[in-house]
PDB file of N, CA and C in Angstrom:
ATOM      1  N   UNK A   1      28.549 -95.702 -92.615  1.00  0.00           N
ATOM      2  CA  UNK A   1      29.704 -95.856 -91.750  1.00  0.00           C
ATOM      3  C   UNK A   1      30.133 -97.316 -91.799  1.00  0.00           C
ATOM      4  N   UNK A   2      31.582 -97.852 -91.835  1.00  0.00           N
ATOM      5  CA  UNK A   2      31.760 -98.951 -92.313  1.00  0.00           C
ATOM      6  C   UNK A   2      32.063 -99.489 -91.164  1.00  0.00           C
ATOM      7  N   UNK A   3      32.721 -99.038 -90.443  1.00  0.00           N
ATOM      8  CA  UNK A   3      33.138 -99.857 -89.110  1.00  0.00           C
ATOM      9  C   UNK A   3      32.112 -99.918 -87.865  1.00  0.00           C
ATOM     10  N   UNK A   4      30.500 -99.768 -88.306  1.00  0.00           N
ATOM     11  CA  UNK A   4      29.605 -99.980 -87.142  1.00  0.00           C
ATOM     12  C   UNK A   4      28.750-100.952 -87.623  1.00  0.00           C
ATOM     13  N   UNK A   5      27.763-101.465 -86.902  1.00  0.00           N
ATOM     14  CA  UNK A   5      27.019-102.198 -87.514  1.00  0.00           C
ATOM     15  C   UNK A   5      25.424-101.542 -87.975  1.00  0.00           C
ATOM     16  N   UNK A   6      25.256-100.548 -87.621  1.00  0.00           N
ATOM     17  CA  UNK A   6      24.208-100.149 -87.419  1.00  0.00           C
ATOM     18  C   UNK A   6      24.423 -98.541 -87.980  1.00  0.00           C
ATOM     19  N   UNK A   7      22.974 -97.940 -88.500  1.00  0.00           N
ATOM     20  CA  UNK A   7      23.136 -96.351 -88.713  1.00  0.00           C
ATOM     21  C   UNK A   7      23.422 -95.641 -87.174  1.00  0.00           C
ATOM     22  N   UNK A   8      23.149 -96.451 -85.932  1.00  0.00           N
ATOM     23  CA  UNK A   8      23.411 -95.745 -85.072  1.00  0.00           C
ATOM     24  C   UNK A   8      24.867 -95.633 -84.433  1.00  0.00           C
ATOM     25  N   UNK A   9      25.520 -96.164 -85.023  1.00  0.00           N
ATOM     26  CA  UNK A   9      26.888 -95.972 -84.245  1.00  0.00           C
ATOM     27  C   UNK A   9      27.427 -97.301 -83.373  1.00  0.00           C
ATOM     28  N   UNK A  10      26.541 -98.830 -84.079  1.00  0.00           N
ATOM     29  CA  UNK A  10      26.801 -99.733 -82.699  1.00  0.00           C
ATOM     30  C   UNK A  10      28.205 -99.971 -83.195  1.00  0.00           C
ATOM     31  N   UNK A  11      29.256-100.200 -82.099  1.00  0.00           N
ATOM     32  CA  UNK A  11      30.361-100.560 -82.795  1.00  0.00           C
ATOM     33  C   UNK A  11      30.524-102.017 -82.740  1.00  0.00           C
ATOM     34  N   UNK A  12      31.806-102.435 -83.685  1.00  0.00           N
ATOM     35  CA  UNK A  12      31.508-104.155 -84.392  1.00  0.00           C
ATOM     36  C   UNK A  12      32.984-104.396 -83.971  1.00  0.00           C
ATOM     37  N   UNK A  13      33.854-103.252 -83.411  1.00  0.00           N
ATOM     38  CA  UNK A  13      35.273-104.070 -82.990  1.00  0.00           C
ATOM     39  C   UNK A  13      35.975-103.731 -84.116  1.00  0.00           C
ATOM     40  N   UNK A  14      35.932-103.270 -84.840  1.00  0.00           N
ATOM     41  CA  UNK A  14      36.816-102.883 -86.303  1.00  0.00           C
ATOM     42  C   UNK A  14      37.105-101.336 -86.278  1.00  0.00           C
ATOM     43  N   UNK A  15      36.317-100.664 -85.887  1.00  0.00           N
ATOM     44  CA  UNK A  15      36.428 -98.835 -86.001  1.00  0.00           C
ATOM     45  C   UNK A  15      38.292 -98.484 -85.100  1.00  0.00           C
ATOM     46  N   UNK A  16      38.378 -97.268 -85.704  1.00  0.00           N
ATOM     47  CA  UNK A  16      39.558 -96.806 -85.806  1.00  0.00           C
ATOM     48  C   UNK A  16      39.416 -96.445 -84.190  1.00  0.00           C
ATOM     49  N   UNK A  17      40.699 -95.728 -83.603  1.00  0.00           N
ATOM     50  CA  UNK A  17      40.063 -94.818 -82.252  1.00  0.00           C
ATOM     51  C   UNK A  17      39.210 -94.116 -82.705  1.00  0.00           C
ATOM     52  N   UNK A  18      39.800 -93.083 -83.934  1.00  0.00           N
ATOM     53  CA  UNK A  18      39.178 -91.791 -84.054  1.00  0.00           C
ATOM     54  C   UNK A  18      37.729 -92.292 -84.046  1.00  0.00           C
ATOM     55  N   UNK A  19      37.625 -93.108 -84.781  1.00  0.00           N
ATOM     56  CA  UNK A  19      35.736 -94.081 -84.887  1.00  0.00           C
ATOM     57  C   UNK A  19      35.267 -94.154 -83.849  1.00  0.00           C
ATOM     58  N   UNK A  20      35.643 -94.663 -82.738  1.00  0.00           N
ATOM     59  CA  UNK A  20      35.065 -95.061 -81.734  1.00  0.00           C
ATOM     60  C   UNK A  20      34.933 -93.897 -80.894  1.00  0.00           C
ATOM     61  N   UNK A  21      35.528 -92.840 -80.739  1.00  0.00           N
ATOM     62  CA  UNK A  21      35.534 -91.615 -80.227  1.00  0.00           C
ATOM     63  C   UNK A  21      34.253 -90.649 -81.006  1.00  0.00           C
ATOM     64  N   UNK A  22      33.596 -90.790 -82.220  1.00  0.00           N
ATOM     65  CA  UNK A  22      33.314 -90.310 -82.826  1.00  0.00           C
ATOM     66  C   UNK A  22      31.809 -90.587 -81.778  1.00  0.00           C
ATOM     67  N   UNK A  23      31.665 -92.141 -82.442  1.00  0.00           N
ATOM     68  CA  UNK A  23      30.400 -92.858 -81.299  1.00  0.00           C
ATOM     69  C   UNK A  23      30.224 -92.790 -80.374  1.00  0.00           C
ATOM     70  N   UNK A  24      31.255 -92.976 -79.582  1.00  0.00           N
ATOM     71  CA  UNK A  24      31.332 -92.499 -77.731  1.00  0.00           C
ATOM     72  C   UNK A  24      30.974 -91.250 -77.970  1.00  0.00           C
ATOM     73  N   UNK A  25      31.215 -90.190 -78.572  1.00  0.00           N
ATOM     74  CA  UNK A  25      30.281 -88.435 -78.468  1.00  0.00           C
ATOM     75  C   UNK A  25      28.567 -88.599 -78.791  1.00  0.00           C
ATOM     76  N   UNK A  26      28.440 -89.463 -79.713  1.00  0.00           N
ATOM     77  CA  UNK A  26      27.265 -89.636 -80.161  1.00  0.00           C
ATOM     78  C   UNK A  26      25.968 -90.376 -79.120  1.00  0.00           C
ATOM     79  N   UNK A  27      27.146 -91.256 -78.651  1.00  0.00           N
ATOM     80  CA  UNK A  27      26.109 -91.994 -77.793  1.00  0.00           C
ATOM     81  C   UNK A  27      25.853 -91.545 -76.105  1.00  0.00           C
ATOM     82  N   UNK A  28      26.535 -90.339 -76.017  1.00  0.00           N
ATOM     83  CA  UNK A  28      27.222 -89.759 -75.045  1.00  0.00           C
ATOM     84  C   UNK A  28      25.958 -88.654 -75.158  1.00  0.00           C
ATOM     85  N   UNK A  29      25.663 -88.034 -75.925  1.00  0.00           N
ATOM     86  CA  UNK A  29      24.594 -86.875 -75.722  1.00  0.00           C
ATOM     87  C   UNK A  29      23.262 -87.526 -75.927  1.00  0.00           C
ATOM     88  N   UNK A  30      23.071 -88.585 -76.814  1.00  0.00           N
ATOM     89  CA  UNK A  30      21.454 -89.263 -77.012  1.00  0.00           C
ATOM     90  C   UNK A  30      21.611 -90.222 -75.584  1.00  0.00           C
ATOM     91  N   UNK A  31      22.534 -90.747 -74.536  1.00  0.00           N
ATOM     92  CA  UNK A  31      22.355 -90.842 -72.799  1.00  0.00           C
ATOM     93  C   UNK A  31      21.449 -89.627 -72.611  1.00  0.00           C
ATOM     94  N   UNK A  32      21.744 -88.653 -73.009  1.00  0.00           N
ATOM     95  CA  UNK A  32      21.309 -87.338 -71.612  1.00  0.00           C
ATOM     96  C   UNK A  32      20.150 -86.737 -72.204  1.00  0.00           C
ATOM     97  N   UNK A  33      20.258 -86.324 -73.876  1.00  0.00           N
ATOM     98  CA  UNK A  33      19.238 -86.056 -74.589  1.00  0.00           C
ATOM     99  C   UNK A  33      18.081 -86.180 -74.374  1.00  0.00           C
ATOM    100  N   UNK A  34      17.260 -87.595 -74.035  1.00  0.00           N
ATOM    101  CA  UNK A  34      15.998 -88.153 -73.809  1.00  0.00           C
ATOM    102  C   UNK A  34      15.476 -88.545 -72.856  1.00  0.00           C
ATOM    103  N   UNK A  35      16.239 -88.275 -71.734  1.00  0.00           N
ATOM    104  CA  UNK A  35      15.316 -87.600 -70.266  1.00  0.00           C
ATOM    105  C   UNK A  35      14.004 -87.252 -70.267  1.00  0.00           C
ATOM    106  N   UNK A  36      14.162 -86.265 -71.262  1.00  0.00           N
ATOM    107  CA  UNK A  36      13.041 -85.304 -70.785  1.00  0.00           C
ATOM    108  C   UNK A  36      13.167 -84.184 -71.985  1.00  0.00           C
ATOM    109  N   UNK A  37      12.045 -83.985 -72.505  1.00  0.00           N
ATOM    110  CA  UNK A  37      11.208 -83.255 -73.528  1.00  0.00           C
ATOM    111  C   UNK A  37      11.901 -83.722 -75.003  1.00  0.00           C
ATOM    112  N   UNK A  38      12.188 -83.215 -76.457  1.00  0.00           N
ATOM    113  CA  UNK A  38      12.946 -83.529 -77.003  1.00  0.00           C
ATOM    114  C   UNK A  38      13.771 -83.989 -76.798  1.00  0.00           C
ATOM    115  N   UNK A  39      13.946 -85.565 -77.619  1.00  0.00           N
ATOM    116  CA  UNK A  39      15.280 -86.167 -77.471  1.00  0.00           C
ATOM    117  C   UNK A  39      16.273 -86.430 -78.224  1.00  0.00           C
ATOM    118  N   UNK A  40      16.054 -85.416 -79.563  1.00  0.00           N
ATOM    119  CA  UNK A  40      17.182 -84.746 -79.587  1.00  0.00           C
ATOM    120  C   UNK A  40      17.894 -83.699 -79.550  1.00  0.00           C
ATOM    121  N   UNK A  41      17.125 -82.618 -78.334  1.00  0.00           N
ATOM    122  CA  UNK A  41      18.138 -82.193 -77.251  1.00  0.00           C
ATOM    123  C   UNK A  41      18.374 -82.080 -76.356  1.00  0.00           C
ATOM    124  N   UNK A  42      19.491 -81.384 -75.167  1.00  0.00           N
ATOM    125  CA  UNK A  42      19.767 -81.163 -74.617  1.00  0.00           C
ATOM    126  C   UNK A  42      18.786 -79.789 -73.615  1.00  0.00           C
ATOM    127  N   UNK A  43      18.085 -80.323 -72.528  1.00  0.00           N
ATOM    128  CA  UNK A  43      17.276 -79.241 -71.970  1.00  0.00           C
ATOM    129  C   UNK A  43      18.680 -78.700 -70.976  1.00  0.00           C
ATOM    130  N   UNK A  44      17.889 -77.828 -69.994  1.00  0.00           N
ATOM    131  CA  UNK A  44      19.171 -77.119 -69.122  1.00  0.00           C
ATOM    132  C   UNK A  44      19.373 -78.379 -68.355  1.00  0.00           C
ATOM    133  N   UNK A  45      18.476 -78.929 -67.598  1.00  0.00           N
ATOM    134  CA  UNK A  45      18.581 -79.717 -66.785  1.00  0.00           C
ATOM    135  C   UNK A  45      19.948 -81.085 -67.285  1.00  0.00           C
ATOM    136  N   UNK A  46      19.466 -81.509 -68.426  1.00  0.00           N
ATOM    137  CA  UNK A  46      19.855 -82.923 -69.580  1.00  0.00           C
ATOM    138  C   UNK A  46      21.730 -82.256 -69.246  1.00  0.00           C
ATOM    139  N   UNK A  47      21.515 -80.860 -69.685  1.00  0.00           N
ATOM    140  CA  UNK A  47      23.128 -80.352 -69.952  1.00  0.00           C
ATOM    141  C   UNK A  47      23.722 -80.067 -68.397  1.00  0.00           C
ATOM    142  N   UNK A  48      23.151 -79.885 -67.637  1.00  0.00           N
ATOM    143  CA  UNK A  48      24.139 -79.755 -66.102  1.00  0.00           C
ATOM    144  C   UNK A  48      24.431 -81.238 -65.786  1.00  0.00           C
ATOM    145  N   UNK A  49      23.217 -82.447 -66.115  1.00  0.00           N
ATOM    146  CA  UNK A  49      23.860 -83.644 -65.400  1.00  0.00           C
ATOM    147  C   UNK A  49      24.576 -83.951 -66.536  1.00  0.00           C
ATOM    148  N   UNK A  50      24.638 -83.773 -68.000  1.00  0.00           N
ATOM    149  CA  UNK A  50      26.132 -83.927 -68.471  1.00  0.00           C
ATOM    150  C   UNK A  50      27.184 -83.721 -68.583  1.00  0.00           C
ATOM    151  N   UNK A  51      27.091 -81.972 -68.149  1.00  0.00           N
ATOM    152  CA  UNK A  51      28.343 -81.707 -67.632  1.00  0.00           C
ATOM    153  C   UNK A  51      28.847 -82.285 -66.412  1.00  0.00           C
ATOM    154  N   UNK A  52      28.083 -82.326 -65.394  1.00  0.00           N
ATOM    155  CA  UNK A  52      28.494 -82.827 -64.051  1.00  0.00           C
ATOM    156  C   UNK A  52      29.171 -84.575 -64.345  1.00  0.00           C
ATOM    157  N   UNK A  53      28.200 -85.294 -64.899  1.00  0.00           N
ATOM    158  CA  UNK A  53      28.894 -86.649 -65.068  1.00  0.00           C
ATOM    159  C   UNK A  53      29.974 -86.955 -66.187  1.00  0.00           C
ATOM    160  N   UNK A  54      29.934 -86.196 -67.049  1.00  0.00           N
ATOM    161  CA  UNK A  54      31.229 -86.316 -68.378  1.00  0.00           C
ATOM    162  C   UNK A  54      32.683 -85.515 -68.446  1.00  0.00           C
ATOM    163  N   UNK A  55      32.056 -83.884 -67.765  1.00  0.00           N
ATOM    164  CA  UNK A  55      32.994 -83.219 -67.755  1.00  0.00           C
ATOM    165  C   UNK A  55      33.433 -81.967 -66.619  1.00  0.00           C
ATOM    166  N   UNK A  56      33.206 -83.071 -65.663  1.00  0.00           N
ATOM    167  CA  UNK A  56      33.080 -82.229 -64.357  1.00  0.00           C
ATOM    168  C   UNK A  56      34.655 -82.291 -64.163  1.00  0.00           C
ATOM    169  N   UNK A  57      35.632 -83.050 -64.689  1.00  0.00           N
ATOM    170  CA  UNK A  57      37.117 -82.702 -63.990  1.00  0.00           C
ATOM    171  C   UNK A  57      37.698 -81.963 -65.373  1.00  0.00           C
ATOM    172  N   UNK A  58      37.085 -81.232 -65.976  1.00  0.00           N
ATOM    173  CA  UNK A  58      37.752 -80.046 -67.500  1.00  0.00           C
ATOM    174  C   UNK A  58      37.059 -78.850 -67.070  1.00  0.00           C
ATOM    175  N   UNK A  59      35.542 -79.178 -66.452  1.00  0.00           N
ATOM    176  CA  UNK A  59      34.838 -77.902 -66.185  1.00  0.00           C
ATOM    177  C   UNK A  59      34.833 -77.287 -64.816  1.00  0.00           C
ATOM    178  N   UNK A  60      35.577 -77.937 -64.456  1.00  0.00           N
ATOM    179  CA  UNK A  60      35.757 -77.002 -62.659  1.00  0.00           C
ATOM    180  C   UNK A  60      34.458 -77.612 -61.736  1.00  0.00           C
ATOM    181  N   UNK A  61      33.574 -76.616 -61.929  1.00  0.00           N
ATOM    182  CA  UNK A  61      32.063 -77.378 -60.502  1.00  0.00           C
ATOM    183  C   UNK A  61      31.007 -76.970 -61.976  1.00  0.00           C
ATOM    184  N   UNK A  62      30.661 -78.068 -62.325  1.00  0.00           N
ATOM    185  CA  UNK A  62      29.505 -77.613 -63.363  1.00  0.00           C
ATOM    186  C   UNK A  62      27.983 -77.682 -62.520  1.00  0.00           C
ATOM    187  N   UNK A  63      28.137 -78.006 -61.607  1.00  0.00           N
ATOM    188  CA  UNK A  63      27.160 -77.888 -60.278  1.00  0.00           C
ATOM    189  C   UNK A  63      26.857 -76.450 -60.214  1.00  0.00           C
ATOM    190  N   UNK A  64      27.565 -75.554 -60.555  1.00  0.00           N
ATOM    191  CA  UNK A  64      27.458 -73.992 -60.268  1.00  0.00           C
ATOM    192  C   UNK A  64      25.892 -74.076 -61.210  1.00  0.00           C
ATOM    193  N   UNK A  65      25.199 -73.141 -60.572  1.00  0.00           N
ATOM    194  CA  UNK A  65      24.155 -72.619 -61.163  1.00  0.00           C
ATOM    195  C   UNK A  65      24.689 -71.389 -62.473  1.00  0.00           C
ATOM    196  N   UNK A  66      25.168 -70.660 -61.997  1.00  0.00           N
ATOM    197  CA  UNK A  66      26.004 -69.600 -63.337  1.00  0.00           C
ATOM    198  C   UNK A  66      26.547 -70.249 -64.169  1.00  0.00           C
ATOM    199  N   UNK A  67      27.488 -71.239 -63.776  1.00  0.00           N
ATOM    200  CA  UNK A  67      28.272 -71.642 -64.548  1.00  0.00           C
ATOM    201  C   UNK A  67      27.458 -72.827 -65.909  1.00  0.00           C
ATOM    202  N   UNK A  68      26.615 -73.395 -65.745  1.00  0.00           N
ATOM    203  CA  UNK A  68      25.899 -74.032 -66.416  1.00  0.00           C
ATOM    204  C   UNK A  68      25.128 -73.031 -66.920  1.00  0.00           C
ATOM    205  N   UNK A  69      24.397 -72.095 -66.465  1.00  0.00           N
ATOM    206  CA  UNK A  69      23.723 -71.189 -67.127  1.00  0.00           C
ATOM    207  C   UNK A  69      24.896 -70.148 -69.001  1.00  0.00           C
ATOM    208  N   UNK A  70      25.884 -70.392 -68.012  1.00  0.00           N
ATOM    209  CA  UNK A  70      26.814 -69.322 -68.903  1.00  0.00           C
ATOM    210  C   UNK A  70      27.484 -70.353 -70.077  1.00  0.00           C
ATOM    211  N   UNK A  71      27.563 -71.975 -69.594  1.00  0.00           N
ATOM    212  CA  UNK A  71      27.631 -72.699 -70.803  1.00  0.00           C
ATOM    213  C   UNK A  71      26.413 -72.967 -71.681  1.00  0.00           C
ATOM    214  N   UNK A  72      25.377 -72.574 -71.036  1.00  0.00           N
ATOM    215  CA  UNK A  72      24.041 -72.972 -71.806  1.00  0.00           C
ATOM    216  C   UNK A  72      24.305 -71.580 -72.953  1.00  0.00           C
ATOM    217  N   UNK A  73      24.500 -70.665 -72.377  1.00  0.00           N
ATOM    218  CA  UNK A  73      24.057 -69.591 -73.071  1.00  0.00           C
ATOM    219  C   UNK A  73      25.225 -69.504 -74.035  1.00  0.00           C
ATOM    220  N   UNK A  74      26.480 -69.613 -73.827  1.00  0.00           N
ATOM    221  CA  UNK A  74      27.257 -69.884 -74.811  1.00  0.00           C
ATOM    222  C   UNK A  74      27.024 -70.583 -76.164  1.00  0.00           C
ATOM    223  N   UNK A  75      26.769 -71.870 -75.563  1.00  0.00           N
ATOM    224  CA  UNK A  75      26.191 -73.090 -76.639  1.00  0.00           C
ATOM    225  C   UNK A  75      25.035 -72.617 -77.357  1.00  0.00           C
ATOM    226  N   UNK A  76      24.040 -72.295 -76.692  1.00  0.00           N
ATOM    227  CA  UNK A  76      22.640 -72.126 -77.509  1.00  0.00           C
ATOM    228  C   UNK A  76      22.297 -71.105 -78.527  1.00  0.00           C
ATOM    229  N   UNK A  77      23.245 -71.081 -79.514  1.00  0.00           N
ATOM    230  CA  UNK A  77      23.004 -70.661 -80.762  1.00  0.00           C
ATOM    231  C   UNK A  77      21.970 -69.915 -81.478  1.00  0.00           C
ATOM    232  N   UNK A  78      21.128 -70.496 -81.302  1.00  0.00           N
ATOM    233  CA  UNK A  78      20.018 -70.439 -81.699  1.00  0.00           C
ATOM    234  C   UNK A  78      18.818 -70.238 -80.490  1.00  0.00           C
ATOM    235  N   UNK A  79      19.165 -69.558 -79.480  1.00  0.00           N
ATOM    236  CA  UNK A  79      18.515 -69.235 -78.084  1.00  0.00           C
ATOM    237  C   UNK A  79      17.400 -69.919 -78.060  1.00  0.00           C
ATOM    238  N   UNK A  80      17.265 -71.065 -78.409  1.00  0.00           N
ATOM    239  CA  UNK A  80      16.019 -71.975 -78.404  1.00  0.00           C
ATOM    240  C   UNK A  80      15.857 -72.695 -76.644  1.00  0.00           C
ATOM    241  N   UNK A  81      16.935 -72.238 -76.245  1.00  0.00           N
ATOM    242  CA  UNK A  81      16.709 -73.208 -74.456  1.00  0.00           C
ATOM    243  C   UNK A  81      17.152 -74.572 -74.711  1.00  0.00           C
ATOM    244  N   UNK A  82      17.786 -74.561 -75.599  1.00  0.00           N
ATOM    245  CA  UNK A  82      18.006 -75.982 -75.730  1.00  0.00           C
ATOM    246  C   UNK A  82      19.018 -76.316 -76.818  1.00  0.00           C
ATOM    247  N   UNK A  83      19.890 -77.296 -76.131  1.00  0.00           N
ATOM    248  CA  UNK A  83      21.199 -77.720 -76.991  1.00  0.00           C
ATOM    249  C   UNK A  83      21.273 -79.043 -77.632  1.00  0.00           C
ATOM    250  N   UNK A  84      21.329 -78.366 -78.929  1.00  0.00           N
ATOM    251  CA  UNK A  84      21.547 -79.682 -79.638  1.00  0.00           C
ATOM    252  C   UNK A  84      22.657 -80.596 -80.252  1.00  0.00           C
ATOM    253  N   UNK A  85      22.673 -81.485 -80.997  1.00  0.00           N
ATOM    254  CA  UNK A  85      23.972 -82.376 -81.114  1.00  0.00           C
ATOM    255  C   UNK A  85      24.980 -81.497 -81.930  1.00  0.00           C
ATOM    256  N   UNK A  86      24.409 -80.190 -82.678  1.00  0.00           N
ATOM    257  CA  UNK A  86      25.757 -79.622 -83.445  1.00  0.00           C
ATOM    258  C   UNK A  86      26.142 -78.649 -82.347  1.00  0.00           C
ATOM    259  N   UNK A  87      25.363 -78.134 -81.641  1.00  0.00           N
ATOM    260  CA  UNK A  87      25.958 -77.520 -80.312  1.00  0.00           C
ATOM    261  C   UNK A  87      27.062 -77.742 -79.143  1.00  0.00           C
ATOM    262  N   UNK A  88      26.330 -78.718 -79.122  1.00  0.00           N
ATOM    263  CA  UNK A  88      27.096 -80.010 -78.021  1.00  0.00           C
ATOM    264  C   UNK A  88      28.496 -80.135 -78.523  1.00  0.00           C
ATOM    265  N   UNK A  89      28.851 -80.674 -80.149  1.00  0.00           N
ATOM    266  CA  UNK A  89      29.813 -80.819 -80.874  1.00  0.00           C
ATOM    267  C   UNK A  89      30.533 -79.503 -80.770  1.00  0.00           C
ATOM    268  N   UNK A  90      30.526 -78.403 -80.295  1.00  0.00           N
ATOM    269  CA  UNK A  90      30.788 -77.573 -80.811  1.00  0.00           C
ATOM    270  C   UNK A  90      31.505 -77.194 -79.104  1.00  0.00           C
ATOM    271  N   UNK A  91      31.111 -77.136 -77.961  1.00  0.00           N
ATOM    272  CA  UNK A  91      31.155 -77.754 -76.612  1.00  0.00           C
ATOM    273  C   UNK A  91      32.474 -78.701 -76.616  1.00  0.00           C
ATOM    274  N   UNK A  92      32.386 -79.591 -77.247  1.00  0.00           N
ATOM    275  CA  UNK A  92      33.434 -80.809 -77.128  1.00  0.00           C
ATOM    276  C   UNK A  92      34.611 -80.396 -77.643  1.00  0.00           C
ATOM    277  N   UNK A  93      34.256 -79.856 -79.042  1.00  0.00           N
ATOM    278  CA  UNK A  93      35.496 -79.482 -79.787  1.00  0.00           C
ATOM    279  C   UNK A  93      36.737 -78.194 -79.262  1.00  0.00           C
ATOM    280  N   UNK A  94      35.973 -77.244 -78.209  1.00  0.00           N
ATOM    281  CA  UNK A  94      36.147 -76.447 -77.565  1.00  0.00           C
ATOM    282  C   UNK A  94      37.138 -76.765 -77.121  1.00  0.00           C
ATOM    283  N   UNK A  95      36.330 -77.732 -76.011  1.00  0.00           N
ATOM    284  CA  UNK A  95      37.565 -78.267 -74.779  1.00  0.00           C
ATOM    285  C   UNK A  95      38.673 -78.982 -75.439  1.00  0.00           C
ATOM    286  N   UNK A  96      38.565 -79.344 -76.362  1.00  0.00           N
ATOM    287  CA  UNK A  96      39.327 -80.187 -76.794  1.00  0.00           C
ATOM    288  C   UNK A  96      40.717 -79.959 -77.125  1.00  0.00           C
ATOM    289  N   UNK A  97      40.542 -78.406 -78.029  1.00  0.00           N
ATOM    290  CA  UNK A  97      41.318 -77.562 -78.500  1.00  0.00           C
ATOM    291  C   UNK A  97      41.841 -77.028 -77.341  1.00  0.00           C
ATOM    292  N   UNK A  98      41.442 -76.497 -76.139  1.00  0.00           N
ATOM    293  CA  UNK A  98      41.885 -76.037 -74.898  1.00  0.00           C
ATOM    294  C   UNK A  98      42.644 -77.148 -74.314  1.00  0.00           C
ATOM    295  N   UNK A  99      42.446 -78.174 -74.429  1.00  0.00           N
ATOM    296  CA  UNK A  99      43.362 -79.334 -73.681  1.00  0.00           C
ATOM    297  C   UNK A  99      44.639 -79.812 -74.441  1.00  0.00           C
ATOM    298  N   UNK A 100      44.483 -79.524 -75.848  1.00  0.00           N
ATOM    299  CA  UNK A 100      45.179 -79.524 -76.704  1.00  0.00           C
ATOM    300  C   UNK A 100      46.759 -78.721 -76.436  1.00  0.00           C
ATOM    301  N   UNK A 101      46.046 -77.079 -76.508  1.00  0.00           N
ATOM    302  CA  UNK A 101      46.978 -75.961 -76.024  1.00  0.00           C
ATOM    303  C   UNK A 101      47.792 -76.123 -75.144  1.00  0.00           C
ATOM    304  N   UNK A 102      46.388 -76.654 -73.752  1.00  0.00           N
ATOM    305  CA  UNK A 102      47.455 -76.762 -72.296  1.00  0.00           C
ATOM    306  C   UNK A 102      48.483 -77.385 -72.439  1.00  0.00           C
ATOM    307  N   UNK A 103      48.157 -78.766 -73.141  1.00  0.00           N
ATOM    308  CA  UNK A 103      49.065 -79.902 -72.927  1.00  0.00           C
ATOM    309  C   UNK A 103      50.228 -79.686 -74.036  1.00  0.00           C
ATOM    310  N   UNK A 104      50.051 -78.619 -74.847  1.00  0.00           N
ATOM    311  CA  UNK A 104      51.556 -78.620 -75.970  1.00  0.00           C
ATOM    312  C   UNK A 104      52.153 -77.282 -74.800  1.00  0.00           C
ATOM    313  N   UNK A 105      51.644 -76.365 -74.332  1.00  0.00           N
ATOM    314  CA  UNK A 105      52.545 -75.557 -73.402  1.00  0.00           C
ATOM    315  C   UNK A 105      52.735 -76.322 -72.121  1.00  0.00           C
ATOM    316  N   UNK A 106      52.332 -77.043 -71.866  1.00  0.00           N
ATOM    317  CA  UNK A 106      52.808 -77.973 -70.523  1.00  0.00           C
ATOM    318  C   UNK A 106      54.030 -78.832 -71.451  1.00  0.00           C
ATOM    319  N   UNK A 107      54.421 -79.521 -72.086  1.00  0.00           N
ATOM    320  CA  UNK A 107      55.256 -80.425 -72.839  1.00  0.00           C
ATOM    321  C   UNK A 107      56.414 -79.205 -72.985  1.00  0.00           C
ATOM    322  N   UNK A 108      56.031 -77.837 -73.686  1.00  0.00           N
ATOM    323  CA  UNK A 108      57.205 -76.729 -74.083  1.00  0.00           C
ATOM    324  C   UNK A 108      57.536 -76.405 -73.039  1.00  0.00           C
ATOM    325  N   UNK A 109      56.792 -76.124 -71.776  1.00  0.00           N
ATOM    326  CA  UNK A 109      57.395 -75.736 -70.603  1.00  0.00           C
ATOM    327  C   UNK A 109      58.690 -76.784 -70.291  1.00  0.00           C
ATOM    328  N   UNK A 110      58.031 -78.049 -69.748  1.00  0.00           N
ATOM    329  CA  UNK A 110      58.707 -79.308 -69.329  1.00  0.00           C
ATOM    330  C   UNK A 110      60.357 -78.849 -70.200  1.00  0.00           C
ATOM    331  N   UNK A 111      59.927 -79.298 -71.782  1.00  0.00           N
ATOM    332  CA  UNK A 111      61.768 -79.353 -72.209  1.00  0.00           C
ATOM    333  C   UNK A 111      62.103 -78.268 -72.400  1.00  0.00           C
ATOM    334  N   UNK A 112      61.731 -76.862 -71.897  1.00  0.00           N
ATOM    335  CA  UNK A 112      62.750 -75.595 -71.032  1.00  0.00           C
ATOM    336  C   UNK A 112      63.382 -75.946 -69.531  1.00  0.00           C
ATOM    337  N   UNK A 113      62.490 -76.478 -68.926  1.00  0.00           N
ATOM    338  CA  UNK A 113      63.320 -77.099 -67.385  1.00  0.00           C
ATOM    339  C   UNK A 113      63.760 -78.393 -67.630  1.00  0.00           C
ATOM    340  N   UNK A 114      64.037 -79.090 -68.610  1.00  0.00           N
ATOM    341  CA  UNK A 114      65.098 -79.708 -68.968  1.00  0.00           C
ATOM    342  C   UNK A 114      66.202 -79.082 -69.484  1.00  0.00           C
ATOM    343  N   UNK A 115      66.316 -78.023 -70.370  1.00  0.00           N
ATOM    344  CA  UNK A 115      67.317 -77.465 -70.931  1.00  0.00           C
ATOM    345  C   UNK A 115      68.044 -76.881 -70.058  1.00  0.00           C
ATOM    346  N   UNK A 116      66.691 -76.117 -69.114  1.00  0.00           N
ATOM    347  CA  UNK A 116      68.104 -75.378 -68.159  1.00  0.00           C
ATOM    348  C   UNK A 116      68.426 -75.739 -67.192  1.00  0.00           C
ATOM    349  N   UNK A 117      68.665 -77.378 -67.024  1.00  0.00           N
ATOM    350  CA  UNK A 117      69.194 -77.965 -66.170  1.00  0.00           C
ATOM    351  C   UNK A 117      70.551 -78.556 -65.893  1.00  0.00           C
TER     352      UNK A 117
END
């Protein structure tokens, strides 16, 4: 990677957004990852306080007991109890695409109540 300084993602002030977004995901799950048991993954516990602290205003109450249960079980691929960084990625990319959607039918809505004004 050319714009970090390090194999881990340190950034050096040169990386693109998309770069730095790339690292902020990276450094974003190895935070929560190494809590507790494997650290590189995600236990149930590792994944509710990341949902709760990263993506608690996309995910509604990730505090819900179901609701973390039903993203665990979504994510976990490989029903191992545990989520890992291509999982996680896979989690992110989700929402992403969903925020994506909202926000091009929120924009198409908007210039219809401009038009028919």
């Amino acid at each position: 990677m050319s714009g970090t300084g390090t194999a881990t993602g340190t950034p050096t002030g040169n990386e693109s957004n998309l770069e730095s977004a790339m690292q902020l995901m990276i450094q974003t799950f190895h935070k929560y990852s190494g809590n507790e048991g494997d650290k590189y993954t995600l236990s149930r516990g590792e994944l509710k306080e990341m949902l709760t602290q990263e993506l608690g205003n996309y995910l509604g109450n990730p505090q819900d007991k179901d609701a973390v249960d039903k993203v665990m079980g979504d994510l976990d691929a490989n029903n191992d109890g545990e989520v890992d960084f291509t999982e996680f990625i896979i989690l992110v990319g989700a929402l992403t695409v969903a925020c994506n959607d909202f926000f091009q039918e929120y924009h198409n809505d908007d210039k219809n109540d401009k038009k028919g004004k």
